[in-house]
N, C-alpha and C. Protein backbone atom coordinates (compact mmCIF):
# COMPACT_ATOMS: atom_id res chain seq x y z
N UNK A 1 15.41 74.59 56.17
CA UNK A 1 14.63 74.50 57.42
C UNK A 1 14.29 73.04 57.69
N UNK A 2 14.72 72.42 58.87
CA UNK A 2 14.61 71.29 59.20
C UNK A 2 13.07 70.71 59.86
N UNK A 3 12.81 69.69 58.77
CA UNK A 3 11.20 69.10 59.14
C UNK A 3 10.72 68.97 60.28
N UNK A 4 9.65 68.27 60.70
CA UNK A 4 9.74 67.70 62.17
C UNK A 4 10.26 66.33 61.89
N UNK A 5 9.82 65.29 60.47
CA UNK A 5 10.13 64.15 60.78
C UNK A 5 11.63 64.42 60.77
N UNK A 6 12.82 65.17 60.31
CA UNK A 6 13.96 65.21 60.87
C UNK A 6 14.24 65.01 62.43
N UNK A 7 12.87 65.42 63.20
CA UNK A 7 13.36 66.18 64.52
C UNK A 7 13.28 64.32 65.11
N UNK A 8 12.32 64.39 64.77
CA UNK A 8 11.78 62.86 64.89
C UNK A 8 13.09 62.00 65.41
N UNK A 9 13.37 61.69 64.08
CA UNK A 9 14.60 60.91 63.29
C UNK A 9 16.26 60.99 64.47
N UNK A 10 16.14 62.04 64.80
CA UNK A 10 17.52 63.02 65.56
C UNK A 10 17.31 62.66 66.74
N UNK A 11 16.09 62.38 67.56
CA UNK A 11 15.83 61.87 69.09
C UNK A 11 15.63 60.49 68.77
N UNK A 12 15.10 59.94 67.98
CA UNK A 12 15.36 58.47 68.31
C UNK A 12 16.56 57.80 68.17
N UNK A 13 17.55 58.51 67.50
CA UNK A 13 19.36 58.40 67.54
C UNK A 13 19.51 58.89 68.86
N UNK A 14 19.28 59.49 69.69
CA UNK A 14 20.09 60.33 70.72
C UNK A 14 20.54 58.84 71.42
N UNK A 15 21.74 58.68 71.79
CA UNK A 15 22.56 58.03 73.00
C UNK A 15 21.74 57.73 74.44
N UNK A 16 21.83 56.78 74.55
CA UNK A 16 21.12 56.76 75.98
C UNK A 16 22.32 56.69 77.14
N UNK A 17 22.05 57.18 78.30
CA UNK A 17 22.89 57.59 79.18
C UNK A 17 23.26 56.44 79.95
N UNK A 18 24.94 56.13 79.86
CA UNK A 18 25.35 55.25 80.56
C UNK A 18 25.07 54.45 82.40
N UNK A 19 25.01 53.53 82.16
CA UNK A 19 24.02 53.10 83.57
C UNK A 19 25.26 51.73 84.67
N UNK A 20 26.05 53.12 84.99
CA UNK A 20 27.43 52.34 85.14
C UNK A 20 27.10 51.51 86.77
N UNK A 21 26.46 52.20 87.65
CA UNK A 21 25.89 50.77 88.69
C UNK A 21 25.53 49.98 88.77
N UNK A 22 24.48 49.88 87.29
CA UNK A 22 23.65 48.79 87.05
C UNK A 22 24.63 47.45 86.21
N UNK A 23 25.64 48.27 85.40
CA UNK A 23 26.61 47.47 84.57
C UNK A 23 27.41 46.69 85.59
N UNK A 24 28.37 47.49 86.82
CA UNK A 24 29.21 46.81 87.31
C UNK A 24 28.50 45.78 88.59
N UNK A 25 27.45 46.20 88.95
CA UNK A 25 26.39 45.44 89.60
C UNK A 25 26.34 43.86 89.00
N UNK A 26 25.63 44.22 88.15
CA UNK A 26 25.53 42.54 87.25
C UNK A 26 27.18 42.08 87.02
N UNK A 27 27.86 42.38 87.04
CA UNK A 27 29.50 41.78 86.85
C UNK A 27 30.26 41.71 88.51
N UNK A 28 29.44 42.01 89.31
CA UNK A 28 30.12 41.93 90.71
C UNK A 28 29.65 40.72 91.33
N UNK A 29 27.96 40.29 90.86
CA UNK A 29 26.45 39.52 91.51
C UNK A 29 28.05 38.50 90.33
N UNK A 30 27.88 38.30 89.39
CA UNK A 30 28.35 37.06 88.37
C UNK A 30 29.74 36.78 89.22
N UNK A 31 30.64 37.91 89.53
CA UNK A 31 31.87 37.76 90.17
C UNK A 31 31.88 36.79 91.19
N UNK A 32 30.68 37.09 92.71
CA UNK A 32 30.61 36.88 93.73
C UNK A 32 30.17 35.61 93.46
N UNK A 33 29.36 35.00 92.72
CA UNK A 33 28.76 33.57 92.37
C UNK A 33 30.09 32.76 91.84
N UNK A 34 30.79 33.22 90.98
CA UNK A 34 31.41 32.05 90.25
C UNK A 34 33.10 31.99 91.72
N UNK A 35 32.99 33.08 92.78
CA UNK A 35 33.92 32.96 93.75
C UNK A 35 33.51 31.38 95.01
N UNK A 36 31.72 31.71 94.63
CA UNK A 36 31.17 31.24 96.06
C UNK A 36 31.53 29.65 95.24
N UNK A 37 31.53 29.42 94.31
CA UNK A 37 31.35 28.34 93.83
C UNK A 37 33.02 27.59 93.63
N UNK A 38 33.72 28.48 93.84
CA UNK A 38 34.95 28.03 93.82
C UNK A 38 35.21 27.65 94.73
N UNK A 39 34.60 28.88 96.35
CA UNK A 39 35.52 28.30 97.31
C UNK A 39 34.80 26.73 97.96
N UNK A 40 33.65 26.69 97.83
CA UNK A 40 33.08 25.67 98.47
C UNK A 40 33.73 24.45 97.21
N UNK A 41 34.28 24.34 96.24
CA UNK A 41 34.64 22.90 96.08
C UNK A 41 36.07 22.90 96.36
N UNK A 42 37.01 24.11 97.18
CA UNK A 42 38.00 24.14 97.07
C UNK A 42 37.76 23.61 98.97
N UNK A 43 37.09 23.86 99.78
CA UNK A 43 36.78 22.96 101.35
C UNK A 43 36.31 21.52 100.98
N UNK A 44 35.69 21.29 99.78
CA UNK A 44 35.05 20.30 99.80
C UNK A 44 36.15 18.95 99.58
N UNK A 45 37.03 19.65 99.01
CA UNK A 45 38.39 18.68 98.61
C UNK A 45 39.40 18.85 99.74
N UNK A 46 39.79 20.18 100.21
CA UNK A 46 39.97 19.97 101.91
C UNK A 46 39.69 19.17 102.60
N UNK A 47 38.37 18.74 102.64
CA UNK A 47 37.86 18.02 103.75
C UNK A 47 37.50 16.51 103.53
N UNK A 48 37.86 16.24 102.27
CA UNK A 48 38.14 15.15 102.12
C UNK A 48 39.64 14.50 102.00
N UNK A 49 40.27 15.70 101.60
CA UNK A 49 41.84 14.87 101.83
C UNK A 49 41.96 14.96 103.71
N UNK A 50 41.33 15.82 104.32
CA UNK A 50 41.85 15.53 105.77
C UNK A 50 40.82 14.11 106.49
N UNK A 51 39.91 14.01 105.69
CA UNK A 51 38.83 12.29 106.51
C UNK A 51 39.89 11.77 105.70
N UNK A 52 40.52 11.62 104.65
CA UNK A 52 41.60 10.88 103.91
C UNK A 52 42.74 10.31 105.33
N UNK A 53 43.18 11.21 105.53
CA UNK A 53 44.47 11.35 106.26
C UNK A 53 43.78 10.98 107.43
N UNK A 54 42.95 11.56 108.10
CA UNK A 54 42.38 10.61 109.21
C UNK A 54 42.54 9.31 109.93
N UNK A 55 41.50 8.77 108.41
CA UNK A 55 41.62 7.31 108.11
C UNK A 55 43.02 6.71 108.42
N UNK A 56 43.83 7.12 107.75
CA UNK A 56 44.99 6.51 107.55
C UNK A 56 45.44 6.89 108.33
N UNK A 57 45.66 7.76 109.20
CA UNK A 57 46.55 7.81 110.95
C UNK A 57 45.49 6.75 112.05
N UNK A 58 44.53 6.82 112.00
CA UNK A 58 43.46 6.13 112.49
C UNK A 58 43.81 4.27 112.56
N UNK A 59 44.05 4.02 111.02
CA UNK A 59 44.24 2.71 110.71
C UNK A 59 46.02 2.17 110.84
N UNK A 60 46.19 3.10 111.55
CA UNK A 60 47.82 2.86 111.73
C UNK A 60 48.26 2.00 113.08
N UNK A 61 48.05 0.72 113.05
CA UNK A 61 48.22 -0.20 114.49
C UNK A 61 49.99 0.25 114.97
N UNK A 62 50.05 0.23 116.26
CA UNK A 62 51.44 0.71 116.85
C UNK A 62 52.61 -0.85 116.98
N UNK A 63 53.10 -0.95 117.03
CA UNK A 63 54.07 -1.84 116.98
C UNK A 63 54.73 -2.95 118.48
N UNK A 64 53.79 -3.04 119.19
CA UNK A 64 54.42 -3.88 120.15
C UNK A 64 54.02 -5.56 119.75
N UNK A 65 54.80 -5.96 120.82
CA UNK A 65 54.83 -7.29 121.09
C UNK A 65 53.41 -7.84 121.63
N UNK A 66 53.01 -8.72 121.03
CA UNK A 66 51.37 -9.26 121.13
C UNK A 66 51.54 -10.40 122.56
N UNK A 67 50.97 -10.07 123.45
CA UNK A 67 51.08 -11.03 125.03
C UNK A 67 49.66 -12.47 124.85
N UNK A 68 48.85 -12.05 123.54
CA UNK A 68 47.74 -12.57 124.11
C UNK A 68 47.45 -13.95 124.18
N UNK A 69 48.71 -14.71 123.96
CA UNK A 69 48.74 -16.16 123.92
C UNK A 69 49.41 -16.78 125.41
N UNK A 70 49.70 -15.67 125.92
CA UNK A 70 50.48 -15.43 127.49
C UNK A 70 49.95 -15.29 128.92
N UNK A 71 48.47 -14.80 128.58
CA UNK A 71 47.47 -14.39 129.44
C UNK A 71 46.99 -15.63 130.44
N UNK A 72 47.79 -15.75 131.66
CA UNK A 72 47.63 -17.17 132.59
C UNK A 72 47.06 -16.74 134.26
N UNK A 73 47.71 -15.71 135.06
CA UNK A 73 47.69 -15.09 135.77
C UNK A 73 49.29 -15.36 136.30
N UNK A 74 49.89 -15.30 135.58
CA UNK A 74 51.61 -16.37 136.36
C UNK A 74 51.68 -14.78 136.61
N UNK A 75 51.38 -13.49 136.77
CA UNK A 75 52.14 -12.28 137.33
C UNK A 75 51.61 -12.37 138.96
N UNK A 76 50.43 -12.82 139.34
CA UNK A 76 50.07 -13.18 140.75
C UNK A 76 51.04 -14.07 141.34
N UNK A 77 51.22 -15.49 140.92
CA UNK A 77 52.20 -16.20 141.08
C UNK A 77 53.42 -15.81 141.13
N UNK A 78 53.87 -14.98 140.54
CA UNK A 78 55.33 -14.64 140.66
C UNK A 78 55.49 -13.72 141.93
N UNK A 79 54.08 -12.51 142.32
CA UNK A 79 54.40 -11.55 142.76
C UNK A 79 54.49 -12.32 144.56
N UNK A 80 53.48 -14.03 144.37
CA UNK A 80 53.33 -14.19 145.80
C UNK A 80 54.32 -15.11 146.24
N UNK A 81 55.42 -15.36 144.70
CA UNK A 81 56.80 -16.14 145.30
C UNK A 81 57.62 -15.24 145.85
N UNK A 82 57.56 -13.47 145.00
CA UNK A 82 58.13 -12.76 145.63
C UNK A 82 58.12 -12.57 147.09
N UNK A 83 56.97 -12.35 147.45
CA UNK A 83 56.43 -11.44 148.94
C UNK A 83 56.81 -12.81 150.07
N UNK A 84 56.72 -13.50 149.57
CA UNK A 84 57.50 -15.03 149.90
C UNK A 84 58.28 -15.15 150.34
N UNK A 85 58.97 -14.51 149.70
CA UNK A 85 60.63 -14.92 150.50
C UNK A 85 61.01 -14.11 151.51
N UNK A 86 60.33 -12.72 150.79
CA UNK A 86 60.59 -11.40 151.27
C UNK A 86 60.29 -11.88 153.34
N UNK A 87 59.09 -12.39 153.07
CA UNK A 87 58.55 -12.65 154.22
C UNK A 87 59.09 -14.06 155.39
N UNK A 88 59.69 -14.62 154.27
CA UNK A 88 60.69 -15.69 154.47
C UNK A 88 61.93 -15.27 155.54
N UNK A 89 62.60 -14.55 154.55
CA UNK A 89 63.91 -13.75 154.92
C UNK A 89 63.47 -12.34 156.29
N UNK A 90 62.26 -12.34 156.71
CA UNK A 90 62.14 -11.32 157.64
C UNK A 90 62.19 -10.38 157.03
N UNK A 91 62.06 -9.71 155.85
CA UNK A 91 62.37 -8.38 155.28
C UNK A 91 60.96 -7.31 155.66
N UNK A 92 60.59 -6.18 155.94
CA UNK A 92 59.73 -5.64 156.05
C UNK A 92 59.39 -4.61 154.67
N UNK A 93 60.76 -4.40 154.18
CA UNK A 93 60.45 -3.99 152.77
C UNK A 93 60.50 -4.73 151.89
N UNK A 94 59.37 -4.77 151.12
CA UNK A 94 59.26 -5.83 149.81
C UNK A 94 59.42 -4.95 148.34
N UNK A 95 60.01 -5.53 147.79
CA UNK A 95 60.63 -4.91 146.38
C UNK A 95 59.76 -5.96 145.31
N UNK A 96 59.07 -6.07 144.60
CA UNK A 96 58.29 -6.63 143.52
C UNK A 96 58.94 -6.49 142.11
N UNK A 97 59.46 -7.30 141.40
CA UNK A 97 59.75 -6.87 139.78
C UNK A 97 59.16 -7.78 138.94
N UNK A 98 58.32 -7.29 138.51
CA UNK A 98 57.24 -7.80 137.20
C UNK A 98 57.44 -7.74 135.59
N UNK A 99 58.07 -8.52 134.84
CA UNK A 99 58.17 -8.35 133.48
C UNK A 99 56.93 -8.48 132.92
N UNK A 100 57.31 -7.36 131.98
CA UNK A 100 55.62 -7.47 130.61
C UNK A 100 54.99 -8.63 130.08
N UNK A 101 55.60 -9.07 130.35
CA UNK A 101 54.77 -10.86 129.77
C UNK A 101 53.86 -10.74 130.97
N UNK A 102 54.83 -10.88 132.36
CA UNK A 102 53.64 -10.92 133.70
C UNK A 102 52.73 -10.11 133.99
N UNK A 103 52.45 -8.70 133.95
CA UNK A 103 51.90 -7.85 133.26
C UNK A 103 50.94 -7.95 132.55
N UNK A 104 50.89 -8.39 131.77
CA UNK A 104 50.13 -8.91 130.45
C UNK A 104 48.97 -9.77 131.07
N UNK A 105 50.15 -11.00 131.78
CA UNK A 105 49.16 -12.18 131.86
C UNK A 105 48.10 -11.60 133.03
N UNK A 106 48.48 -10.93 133.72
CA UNK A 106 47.33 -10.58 134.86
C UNK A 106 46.20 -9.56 134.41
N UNK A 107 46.85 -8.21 134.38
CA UNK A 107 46.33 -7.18 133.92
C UNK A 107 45.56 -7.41 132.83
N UNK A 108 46.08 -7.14 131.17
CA UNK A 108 45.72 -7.20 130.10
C UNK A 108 44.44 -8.31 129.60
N UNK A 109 42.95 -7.70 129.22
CA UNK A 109 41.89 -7.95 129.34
C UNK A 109 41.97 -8.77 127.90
N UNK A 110 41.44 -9.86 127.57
CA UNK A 110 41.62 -10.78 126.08
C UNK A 110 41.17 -9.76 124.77
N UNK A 111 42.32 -9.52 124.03
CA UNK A 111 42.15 -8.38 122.88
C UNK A 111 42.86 -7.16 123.19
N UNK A 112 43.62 -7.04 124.55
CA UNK A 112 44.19 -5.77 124.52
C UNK A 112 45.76 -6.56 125.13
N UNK A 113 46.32 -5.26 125.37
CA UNK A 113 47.80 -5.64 125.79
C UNK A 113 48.51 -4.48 125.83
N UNK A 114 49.57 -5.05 127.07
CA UNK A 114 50.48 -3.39 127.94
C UNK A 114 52.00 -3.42 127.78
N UNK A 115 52.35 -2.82 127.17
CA UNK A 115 53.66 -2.76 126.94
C UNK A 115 54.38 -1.70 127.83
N UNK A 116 55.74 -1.87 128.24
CA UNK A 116 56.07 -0.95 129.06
C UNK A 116 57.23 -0.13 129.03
N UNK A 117 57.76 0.71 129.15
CA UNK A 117 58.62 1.49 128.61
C UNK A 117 59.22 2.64 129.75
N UNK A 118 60.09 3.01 129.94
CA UNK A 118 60.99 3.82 131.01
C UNK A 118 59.92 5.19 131.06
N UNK A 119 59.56 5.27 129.92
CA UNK A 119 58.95 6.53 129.86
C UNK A 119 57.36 6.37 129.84
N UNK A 120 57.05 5.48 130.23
CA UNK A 120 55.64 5.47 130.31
C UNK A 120 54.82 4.21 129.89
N UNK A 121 53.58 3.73 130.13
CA UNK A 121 53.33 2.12 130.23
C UNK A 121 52.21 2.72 128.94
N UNK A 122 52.30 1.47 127.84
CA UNK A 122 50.99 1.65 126.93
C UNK A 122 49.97 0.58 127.09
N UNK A 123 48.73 1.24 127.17
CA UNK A 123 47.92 0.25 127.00
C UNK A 123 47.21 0.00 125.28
N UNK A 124 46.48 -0.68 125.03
CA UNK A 124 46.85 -0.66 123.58
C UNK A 124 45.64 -2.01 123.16
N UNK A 125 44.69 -1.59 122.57
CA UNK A 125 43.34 -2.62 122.89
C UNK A 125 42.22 -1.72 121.60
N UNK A 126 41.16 -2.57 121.36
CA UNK A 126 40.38 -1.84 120.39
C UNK A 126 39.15 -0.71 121.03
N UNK A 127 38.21 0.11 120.21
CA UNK A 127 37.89 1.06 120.74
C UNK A 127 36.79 1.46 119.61
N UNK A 128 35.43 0.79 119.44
CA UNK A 128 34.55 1.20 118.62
C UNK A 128 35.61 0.53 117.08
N UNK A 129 36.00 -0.13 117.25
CA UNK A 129 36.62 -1.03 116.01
C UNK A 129 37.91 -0.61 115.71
N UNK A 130 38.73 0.26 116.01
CA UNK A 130 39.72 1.19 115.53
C UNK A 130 40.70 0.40 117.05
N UNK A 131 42.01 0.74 116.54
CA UNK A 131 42.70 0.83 117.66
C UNK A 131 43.57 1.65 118.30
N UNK A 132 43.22 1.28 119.90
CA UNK A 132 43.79 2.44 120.92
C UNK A 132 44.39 2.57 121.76
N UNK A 133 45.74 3.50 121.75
CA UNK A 133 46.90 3.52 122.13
C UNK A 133 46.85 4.68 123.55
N UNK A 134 46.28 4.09 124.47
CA UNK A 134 46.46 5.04 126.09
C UNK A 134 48.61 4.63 127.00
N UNK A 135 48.35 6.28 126.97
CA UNK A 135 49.77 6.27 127.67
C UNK A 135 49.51 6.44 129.10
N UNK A 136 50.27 5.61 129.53
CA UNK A 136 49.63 5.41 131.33
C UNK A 136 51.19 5.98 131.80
N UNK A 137 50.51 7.12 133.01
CA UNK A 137 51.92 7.40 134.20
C UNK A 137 51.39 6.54 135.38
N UNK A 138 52.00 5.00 135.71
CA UNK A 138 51.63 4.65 137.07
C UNK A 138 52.30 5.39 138.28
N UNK A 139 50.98 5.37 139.24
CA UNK A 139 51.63 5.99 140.53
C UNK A 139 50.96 5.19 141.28
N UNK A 140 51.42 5.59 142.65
CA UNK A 140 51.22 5.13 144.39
C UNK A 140 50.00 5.89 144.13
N UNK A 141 48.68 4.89 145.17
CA UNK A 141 47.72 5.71 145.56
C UNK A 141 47.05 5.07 146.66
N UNK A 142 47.09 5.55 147.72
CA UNK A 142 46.88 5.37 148.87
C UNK A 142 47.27 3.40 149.27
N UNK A 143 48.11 3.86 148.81
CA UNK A 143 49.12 2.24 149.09
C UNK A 143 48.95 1.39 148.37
N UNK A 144 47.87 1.61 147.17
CA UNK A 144 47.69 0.46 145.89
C UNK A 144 48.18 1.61 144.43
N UNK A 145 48.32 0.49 143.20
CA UNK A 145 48.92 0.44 142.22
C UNK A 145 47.95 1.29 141.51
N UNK A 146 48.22 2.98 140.65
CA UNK A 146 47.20 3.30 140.14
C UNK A 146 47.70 3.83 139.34
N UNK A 147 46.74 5.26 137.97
CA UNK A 147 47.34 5.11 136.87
C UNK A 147 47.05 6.49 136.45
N UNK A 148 47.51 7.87 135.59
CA UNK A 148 47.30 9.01 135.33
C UNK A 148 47.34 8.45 133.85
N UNK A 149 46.19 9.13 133.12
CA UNK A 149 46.42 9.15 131.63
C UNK A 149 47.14 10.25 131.22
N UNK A 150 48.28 10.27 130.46
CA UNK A 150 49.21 11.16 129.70
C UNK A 150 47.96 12.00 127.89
N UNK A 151 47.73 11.13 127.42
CA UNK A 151 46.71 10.67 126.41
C UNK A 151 46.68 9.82 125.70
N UNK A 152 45.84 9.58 124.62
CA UNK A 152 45.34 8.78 123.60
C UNK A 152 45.14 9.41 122.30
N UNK A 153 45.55 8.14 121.82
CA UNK A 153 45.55 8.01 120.40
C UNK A 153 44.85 7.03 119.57
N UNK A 154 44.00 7.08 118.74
CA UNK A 154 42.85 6.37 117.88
C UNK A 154 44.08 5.85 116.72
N UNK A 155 45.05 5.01 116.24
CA UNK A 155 46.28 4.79 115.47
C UNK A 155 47.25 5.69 115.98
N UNK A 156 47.56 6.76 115.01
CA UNK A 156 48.23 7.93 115.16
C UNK A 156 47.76 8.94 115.29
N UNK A 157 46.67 8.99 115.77
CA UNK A 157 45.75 10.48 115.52
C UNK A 157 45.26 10.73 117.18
N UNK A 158 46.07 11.99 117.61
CA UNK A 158 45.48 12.43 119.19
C UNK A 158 43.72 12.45 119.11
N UNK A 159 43.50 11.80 120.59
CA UNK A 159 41.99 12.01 120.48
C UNK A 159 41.85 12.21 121.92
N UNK A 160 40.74 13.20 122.65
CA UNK A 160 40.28 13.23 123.61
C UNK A 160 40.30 12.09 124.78
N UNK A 161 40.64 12.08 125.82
CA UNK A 161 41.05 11.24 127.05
C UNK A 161 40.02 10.49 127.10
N UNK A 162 38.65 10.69 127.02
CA UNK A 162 37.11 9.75 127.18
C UNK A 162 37.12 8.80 126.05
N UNK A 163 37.84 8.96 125.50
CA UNK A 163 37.83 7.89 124.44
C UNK A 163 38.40 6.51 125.07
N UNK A 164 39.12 6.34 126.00
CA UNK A 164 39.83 5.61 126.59
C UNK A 164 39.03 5.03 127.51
N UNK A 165 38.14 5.58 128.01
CA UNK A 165 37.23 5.00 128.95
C UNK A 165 37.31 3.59 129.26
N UNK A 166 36.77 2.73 128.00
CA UNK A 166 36.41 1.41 127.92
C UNK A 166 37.48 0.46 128.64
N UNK A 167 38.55 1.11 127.74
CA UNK A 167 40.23 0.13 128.02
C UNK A 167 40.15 0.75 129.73
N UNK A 168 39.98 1.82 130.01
CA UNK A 168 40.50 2.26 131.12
C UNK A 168 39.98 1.14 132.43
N UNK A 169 38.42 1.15 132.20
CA UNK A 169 37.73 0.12 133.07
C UNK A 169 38.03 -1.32 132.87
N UNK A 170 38.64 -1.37 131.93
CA UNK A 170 38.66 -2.92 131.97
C UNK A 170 40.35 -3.34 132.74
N UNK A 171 41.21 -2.32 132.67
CA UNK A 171 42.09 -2.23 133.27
C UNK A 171 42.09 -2.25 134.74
N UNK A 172 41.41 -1.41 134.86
CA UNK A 172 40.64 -1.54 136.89
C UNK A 172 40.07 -2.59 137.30
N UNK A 173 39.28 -2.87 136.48
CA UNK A 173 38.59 -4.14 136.95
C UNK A 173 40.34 -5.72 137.00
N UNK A 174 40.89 -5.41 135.85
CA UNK A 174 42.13 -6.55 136.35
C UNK A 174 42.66 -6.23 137.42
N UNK A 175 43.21 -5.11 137.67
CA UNK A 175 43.44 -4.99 138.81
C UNK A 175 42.99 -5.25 140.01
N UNK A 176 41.75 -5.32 140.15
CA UNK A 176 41.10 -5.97 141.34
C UNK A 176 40.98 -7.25 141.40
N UNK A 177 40.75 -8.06 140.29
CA UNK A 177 40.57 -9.51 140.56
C UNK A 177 41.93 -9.69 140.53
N UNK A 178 43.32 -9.20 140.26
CA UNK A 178 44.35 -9.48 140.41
C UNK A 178 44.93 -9.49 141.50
N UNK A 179 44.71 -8.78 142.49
CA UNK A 179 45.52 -8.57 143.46
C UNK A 179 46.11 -9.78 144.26
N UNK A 180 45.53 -10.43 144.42
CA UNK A 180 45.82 -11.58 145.15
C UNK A 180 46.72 -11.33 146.58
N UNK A 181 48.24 -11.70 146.76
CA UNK A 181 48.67 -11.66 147.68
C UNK A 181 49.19 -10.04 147.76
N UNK A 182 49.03 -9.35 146.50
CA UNK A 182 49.48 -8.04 146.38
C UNK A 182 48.84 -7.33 147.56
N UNK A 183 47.48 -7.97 147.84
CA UNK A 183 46.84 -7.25 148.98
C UNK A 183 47.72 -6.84 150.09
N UNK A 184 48.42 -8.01 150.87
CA UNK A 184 48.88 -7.30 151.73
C UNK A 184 50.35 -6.71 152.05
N UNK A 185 50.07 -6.05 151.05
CA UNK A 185 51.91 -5.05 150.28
C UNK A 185 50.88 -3.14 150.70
N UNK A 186 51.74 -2.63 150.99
CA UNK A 186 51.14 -1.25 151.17
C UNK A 186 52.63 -0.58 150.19
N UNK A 187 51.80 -0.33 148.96
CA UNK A 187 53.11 0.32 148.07
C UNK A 187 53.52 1.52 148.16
N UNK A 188 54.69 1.86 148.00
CA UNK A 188 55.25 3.21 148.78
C UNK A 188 55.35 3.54 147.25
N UNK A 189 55.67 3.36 146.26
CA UNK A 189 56.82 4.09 144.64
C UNK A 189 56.70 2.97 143.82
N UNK A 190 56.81 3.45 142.71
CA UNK A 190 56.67 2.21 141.42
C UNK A 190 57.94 3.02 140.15
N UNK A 191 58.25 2.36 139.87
CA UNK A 191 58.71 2.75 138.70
C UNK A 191 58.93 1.36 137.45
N UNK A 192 58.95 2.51 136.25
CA UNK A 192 59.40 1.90 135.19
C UNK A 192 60.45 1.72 134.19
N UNK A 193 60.56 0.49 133.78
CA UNK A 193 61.90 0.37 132.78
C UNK A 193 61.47 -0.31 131.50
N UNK A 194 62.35 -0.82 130.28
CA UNK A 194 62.00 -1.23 129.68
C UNK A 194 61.60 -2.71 129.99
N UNK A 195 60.45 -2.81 129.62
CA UNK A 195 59.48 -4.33 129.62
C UNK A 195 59.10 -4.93 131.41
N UNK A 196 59.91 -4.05 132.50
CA UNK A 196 59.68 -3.80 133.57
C UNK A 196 59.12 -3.25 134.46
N UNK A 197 58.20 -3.95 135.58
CA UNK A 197 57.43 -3.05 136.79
C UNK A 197 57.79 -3.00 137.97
N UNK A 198 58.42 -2.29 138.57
CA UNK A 198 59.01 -2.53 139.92
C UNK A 198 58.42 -1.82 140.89
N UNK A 199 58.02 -2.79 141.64
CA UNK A 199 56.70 -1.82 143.00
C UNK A 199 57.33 -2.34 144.41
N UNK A 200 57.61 -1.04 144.89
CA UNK A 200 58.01 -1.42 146.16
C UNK A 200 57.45 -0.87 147.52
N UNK A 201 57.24 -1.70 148.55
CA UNK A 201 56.35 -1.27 149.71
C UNK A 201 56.93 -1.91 151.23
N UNK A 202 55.59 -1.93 152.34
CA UNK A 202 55.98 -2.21 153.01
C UNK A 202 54.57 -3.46 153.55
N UNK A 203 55.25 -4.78 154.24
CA UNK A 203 54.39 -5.50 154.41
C UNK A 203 53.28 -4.96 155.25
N UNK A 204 51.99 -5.13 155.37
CA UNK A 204 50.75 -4.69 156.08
C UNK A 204 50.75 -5.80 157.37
N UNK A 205 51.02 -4.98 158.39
CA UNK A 205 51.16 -5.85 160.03
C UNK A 205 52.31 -6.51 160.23
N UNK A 206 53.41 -5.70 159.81
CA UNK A 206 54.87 -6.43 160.24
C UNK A 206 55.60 -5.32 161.40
C-alpha cells in the first residue's frame, strides 16, 4: 500500500505540459530582431555605395574645349560685318554663321562655356560647386534667338531642369547685352552643326 509521502514524491515528478506558443513565440520575437538588424545594415551599405556612385558621376567634368581665354565680344563684330555686306549687296535675307569660339566670346558668362553640336548646343558652367552640363534646343522666338532645355546633368548624373536656373539666366542676360546689330535681323530658323550657329532672317525695314 502506497504512502502519501510516495503520493507526494509521484506529483512533484509529474511532467509539466508543453507550452509550444510561448516556445516558438520567443524564437520568432529573436528571429524578427536578428532579421530587422540585418536588413537595416544591408540599406545602410546600399546607400552608401549609391552617395558613393553619386559622387563620382557628379565629379565627372564633360570634355569640351575651354573658350575662356577667348571671351572678347568678336561674335558681335563678326555678326555686324556679316549684316554688312548683306546690306551692302542689297540682300533682304541675311544668313549669319557664327563659330563656337564666337559664341563663346559673346554669350558664355566668365567660368562657363557653349559648345555646339548638330544635335544640340551645351552649356556647361558651375552650379553650387559641382559642374553643369544643360542641353539647349535653340529656336526662333518671335524673331529673336531663344532656347528649350532638353535637360541637365550635375557631371554624369540626370538632375531636375531648376537646377539649371543660374546658367540659364546668365545666358539671357548675354544675350541681351549682346545683341548689338543683331537687333535689327528678325530671325526666321536657326540651326546647328558641329562648332556652328547659323541664324537666318530677314532685315527689319527693308
Amino acid at each position: 500500500m502506497a504512502h502519501s509521502g510516495d503520493k507526494k514524491i509521484a506529483a512533484d515528478e509529474e511532467p509539466k505540459d508543453f507550452d509550444a506558443a510561448s516556445f516558438f513565440g520567443e524564437r520568432k520575437q529573436s528571429h524578427r530582431m536578428g532579421c530587422t538588424c540585418t536588413t537595416l545594415i544591408i540599406l545602410f551599405f546600399l546607400l552608401l555605395a549609391g552617395l558613393i556612385v553619386a559622387v563620382v558621376l557628379m565629379s565627372r567634368a564633360p570634355d569640351f574645349v575651354d573658350y575662356s581665354a577667348s571671351r572678347s565680344g568678336s561674335v558681335t563684330t563678326s555678326a555686324a560685318q556679316q549684316i554688312r555686306e548683306a546690306l551692302k549687296n542689297k540682300n533682304k535675307e541675311v544668313t549669319i554663321v557664327l563659330t563656337e569660339s564666337e559664341v563663346n566670346a559673346s554669350f558664355a558668362k566668365p567660368g562657363t562655356q557653349i559648345s555646339l553640336r548638330p544635335e544640340a548646343m551645351y552649356l556647361v558652367g558651375p552650379v553650387m560647386g559641382f559642374t553643369t552640363v544643360v542641353e539647349l534646343s535653340p529656336k526662333i522666338e518671335e524673331g529673336h534667338l531663344a532656347f528649350d532645355v532638353k535637360s541637365v546633368k550635375v557631371g554624369s548624373l540626370p538632375v531636375p531642369k531648376i537646377v539649371a536656373a543660374p546658367l540659364l539666366g546668365q545666358l539671357n542676360s548675354s544675350l541681351r547685352e549682346s545683341s548689338g546689330e543683331l537687333a535689327v535681323i528678325n530671325f526666321t530658323s536657326v540651326k546647328l552643326g558641329d562648332s556652328i550657329l547659323t541664324l537666318t532672317g530677314t532685315v527689319v525695314g527693308r
